[in-house]
Protein backbone atom coordinates (compact mmCIF):
# COMPACT_ATOMS: atom_id res chain seq x y z
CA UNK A 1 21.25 5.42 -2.86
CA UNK A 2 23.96 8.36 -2.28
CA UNK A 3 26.15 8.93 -4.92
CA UNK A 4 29.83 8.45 -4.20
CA UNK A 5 31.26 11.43 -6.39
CA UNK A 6 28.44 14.49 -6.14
CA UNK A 7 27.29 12.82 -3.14
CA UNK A 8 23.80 13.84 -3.61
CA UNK A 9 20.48 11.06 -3.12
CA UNK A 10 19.83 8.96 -6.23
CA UNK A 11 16.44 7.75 -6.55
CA UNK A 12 15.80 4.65 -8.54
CA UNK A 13 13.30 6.01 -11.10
CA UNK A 14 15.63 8.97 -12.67
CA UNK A 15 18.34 6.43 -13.35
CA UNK A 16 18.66 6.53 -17.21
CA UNK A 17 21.66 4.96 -18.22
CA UNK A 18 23.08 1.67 -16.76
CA UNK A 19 25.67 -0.91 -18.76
CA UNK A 20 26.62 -4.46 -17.83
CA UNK A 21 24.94 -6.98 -16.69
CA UNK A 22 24.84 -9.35 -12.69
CA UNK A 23 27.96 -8.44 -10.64
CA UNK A 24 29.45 -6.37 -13.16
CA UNK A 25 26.43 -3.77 -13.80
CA UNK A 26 27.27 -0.10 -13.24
CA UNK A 27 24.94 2.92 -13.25
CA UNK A 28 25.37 6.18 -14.31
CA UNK A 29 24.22 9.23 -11.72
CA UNK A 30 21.75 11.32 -13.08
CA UNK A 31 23.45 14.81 -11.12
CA UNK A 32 26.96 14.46 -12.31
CA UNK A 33 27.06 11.64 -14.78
CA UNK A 34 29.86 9.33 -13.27
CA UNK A 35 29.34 5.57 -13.42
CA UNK A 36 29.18 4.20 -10.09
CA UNK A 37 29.17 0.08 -9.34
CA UNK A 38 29.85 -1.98 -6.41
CA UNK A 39 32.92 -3.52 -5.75
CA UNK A 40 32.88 -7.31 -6.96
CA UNK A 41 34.81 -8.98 -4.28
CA UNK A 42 32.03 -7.86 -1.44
CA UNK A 43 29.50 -8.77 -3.46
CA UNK A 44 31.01 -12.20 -3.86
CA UNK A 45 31.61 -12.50 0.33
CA UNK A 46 28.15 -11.66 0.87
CA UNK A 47 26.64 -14.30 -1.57
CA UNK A 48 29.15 -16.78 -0.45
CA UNK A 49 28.42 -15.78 3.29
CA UNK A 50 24.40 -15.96 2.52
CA UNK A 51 24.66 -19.68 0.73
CA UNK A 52 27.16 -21.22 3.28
CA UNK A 53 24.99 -19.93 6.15
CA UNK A 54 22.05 -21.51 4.91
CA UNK A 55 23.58 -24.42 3.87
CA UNK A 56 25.09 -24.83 7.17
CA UNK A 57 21.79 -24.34 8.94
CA UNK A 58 20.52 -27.14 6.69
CA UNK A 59 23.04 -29.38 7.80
CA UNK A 60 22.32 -28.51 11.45
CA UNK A 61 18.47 -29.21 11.28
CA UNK A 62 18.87 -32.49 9.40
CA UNK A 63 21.94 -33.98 11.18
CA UNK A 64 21.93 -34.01 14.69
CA UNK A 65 25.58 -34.95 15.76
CA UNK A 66 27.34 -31.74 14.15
CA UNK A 67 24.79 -29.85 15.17
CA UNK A 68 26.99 -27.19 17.77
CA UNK A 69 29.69 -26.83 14.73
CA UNK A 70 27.20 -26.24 12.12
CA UNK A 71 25.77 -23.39 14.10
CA UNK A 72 28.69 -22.11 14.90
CA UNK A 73 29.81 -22.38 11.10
CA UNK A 74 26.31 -20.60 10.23
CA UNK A 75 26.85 -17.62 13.02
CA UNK A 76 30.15 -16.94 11.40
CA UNK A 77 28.85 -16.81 7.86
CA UNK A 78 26.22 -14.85 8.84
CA UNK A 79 28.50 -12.56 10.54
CA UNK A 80 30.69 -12.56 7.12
CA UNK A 81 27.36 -11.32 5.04
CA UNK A 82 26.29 -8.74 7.41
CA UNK A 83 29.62 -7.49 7.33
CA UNK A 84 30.03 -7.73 3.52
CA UNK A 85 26.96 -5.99 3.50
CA UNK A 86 28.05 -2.77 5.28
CA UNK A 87 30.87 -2.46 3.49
CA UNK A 88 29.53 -2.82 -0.44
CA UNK A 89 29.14 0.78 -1.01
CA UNK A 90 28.70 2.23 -4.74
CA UNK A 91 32.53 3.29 -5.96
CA UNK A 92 32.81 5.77 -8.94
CA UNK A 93 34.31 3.42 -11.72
CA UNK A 94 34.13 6.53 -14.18
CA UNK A 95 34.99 10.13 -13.02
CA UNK A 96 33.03 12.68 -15.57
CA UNK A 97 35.51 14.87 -17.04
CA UNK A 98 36.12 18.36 -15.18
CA UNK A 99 34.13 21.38 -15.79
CA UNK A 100 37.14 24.58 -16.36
CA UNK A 101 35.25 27.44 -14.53
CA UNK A 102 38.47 29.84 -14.58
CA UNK A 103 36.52 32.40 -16.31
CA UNK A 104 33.44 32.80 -14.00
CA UNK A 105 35.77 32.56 -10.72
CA UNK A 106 37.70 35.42 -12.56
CA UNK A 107 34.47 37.23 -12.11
CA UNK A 108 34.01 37.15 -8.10
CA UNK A 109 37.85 37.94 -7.37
C-alpha cells in the first residue's frame, strides 16, 4: 500500500492503529499518522459489479435462451469491477496537524 499523504510504502505488519469496522474501516499510517480509507461508493460498484457478474453468468449456464444477453450483462459488470477496482485508491480522511519548522528554516537562510 502507498500512502496518499507522505506517500511513502505501508506494509501491513507496522499498521498499529485502525478504527471502524467493513466499508467504513480506516487505518492510520505509521510515517505520518493520517487516517487513510477507501472511498465507499467504489467499494460498493465493485461488490455490486462482482455479484451481478456472477449472478449473470449463473443465469447464462443454467438458461439457455438468454444466454447472448446474460453474457453480455456479465462482460459489462465485469468491466464495472475491474474498473471500480483501479480507481479505489486509499484517500486521507484525517490530515495530521502541521509541524511549524519556522525556527530551524531560520537556521539555513
Amino acid at each position: 500500500m502507498l500512502c496518499s499523504h507522505c506517500h511513502t510504502p505501508i506494509k501491513i505488519t507496522a499498521i498499529k492503529a485502525q478504527r471502524g469496522k467493513g466499508l467504513d474501516a480506516q487505518i492510520q499510517c505509521p510515517h505520518c499518522d493520517a487516517w487513510l480509507g477507501r472511498s465507499k461508493v467504489m467499494t460498493r460498484l465493485k461488490l455490486l459489479g462482482f455479484y451481478l457478474g456472477a449472478a449473470a453468468l449463473f443465469l447464462a449456464w443454467w438458461h439457455a435462451p438468454v444466454r447472448g444477453l446474460a453474457l453480455l450483462g456479465a462482460g459489462l459488470c465485469f468491466a464495472l469491477l475491474i474498473l471500480s477496482n483501479l480507481m479505489d485508491q486509499l484517500k486521507v480522511i484525517e490530515a495530521p496537524e502541521p509541524v511549524d519548522t519556522s525556527a530551524e528554516r531560520q537556521k539555513y537562510r
